[in-house]
N, C-alpha and C. Protein backbone atom coordinates (compact mmCIF):
# COMPACT_ATOMS: atom_id res chain seq x y z
N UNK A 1 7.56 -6.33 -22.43
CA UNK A 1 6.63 -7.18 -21.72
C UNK A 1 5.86 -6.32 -20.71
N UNK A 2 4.83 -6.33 -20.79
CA UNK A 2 3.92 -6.12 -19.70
C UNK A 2 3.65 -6.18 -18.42
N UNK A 3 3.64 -5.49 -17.25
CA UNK A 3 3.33 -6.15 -15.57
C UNK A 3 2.14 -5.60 -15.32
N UNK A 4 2.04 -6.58 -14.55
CA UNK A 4 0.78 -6.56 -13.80
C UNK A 4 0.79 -7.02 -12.73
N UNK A 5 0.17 -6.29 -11.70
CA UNK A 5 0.21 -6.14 -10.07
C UNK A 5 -0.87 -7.35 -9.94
N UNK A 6 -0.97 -7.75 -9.08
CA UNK A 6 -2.08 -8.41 -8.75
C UNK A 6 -1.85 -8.51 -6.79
N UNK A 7 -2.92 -8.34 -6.67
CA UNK A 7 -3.16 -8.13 -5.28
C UNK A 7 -4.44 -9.23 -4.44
N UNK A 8 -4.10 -9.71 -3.96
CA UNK A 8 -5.19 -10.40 -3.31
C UNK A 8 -4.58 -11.29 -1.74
N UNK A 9 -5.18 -11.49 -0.82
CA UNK A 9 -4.50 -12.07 0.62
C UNK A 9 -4.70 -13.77 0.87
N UNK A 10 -5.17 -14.24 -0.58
CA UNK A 10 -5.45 -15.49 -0.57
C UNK A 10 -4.00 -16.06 -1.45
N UNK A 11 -3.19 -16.74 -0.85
CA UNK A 11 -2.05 -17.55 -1.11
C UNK A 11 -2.67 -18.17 -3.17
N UNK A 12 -3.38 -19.28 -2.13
CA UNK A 12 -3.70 -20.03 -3.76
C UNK A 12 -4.19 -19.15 -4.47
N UNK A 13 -5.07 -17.85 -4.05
CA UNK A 13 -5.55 -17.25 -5.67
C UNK A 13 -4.46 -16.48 -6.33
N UNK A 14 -3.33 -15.51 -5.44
CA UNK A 14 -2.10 -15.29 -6.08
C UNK A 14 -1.42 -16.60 -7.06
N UNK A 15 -1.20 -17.45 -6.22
CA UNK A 15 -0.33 -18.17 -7.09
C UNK A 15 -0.94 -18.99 -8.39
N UNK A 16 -2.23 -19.31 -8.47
CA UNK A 16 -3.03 -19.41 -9.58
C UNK A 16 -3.29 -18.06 -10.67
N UNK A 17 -3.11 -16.82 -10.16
CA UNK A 17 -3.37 -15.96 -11.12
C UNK A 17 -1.76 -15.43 -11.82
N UNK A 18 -1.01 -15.76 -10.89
CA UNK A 18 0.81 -15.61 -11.65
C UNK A 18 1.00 -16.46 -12.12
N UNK A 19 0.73 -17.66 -12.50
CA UNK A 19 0.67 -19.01 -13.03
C UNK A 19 -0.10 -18.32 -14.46
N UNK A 20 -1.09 -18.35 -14.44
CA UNK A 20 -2.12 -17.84 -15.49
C UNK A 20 -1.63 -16.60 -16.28
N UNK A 21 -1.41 -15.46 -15.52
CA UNK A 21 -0.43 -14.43 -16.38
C UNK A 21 0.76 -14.71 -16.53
N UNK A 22 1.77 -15.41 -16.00
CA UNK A 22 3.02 -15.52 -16.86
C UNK A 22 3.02 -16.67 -18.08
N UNK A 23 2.12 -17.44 -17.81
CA UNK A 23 1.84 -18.29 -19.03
C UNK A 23 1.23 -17.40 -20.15
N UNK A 24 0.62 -16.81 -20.02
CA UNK A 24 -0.25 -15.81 -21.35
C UNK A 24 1.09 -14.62 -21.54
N UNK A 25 2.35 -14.02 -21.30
CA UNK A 25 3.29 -13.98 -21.33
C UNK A 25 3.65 -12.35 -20.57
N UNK A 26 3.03 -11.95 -19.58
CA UNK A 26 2.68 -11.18 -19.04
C UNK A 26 3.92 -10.97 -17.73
N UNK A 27 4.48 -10.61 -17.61
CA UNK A 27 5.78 -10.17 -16.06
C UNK A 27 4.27 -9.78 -14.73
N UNK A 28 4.77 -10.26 -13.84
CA UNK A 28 3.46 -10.32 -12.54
C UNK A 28 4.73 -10.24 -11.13
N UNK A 29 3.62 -9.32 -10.46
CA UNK A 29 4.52 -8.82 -9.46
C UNK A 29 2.97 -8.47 -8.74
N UNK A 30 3.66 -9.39 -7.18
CA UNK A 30 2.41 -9.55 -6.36
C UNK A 30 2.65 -9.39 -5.18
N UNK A 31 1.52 -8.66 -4.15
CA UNK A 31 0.84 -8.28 -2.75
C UNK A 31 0.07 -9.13 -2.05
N UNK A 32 -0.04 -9.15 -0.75
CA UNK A 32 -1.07 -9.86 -0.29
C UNK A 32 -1.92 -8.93 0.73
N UNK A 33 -1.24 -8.25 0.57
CA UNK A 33 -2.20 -6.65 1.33
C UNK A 33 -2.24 -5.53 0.71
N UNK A 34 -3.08 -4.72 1.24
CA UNK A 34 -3.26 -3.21 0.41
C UNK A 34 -2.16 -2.54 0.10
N UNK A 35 -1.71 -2.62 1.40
CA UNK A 35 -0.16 -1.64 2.09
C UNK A 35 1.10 -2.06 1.09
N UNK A 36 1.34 -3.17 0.84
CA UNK A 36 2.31 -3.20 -0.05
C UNK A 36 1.87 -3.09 -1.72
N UNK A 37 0.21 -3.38 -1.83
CA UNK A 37 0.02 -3.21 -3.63
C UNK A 37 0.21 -1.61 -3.43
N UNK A 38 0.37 -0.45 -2.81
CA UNK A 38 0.17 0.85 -2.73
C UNK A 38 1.77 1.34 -3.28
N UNK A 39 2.31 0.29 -2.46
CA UNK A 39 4.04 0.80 -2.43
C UNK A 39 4.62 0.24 -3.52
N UNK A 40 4.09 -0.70 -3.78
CA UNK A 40 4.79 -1.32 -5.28
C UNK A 40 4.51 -0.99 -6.05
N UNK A 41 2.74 -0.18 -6.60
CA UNK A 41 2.18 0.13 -7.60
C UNK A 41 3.07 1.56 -7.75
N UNK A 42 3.21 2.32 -6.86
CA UNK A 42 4.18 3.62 -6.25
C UNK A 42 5.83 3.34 -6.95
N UNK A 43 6.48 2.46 -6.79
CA UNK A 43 7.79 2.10 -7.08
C UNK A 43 7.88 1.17 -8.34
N UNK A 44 6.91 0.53 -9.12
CA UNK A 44 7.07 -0.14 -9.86
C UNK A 44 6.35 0.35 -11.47
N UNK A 45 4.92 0.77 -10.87
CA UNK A 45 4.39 1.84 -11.90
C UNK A 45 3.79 0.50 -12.88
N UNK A 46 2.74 -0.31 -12.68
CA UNK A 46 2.66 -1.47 -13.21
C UNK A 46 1.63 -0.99 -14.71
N UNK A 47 1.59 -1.87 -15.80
CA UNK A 47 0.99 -1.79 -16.71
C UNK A 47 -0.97 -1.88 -16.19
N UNK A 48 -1.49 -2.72 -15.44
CA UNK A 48 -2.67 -2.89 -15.07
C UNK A 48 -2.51 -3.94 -13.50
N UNK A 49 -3.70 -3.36 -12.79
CA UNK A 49 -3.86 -4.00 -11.02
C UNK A 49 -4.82 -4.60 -11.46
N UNK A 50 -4.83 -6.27 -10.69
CA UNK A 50 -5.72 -6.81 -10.44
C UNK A 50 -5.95 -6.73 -8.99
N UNK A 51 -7.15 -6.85 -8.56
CA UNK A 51 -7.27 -6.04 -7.49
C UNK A 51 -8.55 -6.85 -6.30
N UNK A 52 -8.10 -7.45 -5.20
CA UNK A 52 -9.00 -8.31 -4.20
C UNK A 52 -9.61 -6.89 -4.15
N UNK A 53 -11.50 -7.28 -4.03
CA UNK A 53 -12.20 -6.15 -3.09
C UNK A 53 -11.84 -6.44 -1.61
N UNK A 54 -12.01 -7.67 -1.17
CA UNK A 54 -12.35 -7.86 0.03
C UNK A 54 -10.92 -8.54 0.89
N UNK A 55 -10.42 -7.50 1.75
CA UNK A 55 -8.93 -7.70 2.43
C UNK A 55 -9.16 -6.79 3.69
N UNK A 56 -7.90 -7.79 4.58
CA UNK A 56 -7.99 -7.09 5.97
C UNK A 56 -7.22 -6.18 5.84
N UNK A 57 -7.80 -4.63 7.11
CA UNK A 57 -6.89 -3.64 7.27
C UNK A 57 -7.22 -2.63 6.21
N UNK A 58 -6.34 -2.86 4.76
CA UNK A 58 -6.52 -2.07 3.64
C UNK A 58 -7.45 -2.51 2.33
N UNK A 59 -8.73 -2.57 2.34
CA UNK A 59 -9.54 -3.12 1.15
C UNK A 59 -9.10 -2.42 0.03
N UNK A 60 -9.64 -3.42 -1.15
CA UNK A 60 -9.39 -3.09 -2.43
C UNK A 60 -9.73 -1.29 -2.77
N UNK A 61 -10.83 -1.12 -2.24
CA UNK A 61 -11.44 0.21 -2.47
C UNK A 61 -10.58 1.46 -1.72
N UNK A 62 -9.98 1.00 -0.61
CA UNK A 62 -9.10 1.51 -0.10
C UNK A 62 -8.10 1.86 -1.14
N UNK A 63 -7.20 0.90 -1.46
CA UNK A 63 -6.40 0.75 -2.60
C UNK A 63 -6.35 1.48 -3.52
N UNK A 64 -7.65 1.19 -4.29
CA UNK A 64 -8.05 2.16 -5.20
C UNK A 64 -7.66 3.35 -5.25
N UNK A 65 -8.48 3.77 -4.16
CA UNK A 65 -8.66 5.06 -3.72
C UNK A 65 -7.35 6.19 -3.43
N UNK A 66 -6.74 5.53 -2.99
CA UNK A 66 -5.04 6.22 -2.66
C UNK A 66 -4.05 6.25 -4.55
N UNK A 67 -4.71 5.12 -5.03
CA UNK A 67 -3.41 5.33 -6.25
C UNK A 67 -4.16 6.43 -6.96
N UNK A 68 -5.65 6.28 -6.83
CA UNK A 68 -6.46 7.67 -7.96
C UNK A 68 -5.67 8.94 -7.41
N UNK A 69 -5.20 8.82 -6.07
CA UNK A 69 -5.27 10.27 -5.27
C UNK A 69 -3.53 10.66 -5.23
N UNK A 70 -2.78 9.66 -6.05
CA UNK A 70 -1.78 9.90 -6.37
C UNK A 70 -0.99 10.02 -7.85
N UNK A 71 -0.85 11.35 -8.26
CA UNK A 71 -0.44 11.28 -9.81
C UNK A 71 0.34 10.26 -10.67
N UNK A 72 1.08 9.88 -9.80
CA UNK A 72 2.04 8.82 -10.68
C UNK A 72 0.97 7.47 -10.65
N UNK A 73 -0.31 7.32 -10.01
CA UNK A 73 -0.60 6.07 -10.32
C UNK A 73 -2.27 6.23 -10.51
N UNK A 74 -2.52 7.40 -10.44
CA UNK A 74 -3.79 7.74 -11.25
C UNK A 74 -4.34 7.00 -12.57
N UNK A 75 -3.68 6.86 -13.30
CA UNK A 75 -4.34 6.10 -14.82
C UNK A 75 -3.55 4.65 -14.75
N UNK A 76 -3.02 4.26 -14.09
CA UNK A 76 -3.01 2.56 -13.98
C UNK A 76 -4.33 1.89 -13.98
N UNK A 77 -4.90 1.11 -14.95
CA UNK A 77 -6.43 0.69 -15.00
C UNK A 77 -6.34 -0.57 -13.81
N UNK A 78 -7.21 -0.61 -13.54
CA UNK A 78 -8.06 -2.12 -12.35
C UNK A 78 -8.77 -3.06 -12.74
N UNK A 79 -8.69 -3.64 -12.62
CA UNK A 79 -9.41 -4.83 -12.82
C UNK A 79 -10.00 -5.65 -11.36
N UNK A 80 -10.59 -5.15 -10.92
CA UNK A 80 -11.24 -6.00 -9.46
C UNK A 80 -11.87 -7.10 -10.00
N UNK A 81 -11.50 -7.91 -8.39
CA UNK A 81 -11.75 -9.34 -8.26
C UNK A 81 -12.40 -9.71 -6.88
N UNK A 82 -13.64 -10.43 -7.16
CA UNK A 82 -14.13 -10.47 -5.97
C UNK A 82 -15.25 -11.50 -5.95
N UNK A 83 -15.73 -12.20 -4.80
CA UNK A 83 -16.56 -13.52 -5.25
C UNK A 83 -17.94 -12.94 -4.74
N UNK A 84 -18.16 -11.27 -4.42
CA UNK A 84 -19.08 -10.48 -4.13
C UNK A 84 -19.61 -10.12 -5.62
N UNK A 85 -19.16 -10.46 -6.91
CA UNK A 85 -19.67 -10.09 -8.00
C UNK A 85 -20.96 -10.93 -8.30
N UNK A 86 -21.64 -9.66 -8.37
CA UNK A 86 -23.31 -10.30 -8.90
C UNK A 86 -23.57 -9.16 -9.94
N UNK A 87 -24.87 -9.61 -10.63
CA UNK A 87 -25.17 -8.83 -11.71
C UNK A 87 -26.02 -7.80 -11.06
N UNK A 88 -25.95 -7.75 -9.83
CA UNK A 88 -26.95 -6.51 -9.16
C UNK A 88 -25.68 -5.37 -8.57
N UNK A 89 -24.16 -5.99 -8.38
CA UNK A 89 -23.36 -5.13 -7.76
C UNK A 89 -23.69 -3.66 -7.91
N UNK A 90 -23.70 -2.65 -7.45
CA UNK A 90 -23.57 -1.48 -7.33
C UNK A 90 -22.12 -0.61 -7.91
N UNK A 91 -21.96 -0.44 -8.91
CA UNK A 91 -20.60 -0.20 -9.55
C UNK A 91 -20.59 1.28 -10.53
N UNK A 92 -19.40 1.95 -10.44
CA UNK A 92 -19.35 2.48 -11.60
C UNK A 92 -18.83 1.88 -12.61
N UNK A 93 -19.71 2.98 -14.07
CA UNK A 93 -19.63 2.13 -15.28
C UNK A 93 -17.99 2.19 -15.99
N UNK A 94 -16.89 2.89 -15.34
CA UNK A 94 -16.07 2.08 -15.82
C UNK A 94 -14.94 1.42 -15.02
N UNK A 95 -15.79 0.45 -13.80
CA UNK A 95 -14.95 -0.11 -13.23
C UNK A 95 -14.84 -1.82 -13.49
N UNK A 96 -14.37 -2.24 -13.63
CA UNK A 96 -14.24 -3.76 -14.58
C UNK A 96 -14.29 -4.78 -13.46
N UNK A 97 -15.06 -5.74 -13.39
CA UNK A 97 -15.21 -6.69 -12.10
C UNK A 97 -15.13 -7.66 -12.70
N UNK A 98 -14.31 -9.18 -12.43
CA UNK A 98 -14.29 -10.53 -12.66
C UNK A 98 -14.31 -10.91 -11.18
N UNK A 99 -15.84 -12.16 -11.25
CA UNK A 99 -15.88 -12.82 -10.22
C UNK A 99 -15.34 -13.70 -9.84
N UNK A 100 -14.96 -14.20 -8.85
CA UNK A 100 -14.08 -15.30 -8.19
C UNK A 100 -15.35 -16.46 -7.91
N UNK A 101 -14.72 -17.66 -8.59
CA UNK A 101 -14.06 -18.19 -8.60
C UNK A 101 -14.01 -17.46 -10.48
N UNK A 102 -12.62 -17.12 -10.65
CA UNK A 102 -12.32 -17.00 -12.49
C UNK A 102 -12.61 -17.62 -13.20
N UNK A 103 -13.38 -17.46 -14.36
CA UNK A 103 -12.78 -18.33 -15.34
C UNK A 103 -11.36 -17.63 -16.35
N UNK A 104 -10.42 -18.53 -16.37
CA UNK A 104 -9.20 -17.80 -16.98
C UNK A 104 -9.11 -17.37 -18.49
N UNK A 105 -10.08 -17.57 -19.15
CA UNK A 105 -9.99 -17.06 -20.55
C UNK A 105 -10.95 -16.14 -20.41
N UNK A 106 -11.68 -15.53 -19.53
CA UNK A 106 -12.54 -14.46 -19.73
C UNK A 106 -11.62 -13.65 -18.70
N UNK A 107 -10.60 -13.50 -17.54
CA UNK A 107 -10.01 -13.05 -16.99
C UNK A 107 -9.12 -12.41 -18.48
N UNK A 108 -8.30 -13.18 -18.70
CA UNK A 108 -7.57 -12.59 -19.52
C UNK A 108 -7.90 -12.02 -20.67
N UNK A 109 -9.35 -12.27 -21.20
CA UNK A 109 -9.87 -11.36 -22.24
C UNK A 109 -9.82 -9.80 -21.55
N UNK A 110 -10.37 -9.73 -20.30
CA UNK A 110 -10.62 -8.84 -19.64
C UNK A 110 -9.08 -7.46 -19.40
N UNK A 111 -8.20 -8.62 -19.37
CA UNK A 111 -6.57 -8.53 -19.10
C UNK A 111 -6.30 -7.57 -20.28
N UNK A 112 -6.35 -8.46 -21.48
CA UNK A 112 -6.12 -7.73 -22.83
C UNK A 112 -6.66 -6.54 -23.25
N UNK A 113 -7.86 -6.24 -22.70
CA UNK A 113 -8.89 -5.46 -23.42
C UNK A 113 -8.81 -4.32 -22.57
N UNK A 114 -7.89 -4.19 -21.44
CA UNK A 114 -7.66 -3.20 -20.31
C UNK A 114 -6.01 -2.58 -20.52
N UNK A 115 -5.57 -3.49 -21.16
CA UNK A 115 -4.13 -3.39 -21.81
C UNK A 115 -3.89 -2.64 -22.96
N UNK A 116 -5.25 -2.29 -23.89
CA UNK A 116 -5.40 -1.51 -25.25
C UNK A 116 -5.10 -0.16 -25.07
């Protein structure tokens, strides 16, 4: 079975998106700050992060940024989530963005297709 981190500081969007991945049959193991998706992604070594841009203290990009800069969690893929997604975002081309509010069958297409 598969895990997946998911990170975000909003109560209901965690518990709507572990709802959503353990139903599609996925093991989910979750943060509500940067500081602990860093230490868990570190100790747990997850299959794919879903990933809040926008959090206090430690942002998503923050986040990011520390697991690239650490070998053991360098090639864990991302999946950011953020209700800042527009079709004008400023992004690199292989960073994967689903906007908030989700829709859950294009989330998890997204899920699968990051999982290959």
């Amino acid at each position: 079975m598969q895990t997946i981190l998911i990170v975000d500081d909003d109560p209901v969007v965690l518990k709507m998106l572990n709802e959503h991945l353990t139903t599609a049959g996925y093991r989910v193991i979750q943060a509500e700050d940067g500081r602990t998706a860093v230490r868990l992604a570190r100790r747990r070594r997850p299959d794919l992060i879903i990933l809040d841009i926008m959090m206090p203290e430690m942002d998503g990009g923050d986040v990011s940024q520390t697991l690239r800069d650490t070998p053991a969690t360098a090639d864990i893929p991302v999946v950011y989530l953020s209700s800042l997604v527009t079709a004008s975002v400023d992004r690199q081309p292989s960073q994967v963005l689903v906007g908030k509010p989700y829709n859950r069958a294009e989330l998890l297409s997204v899920v699968r297709e990051e999982l290959i």
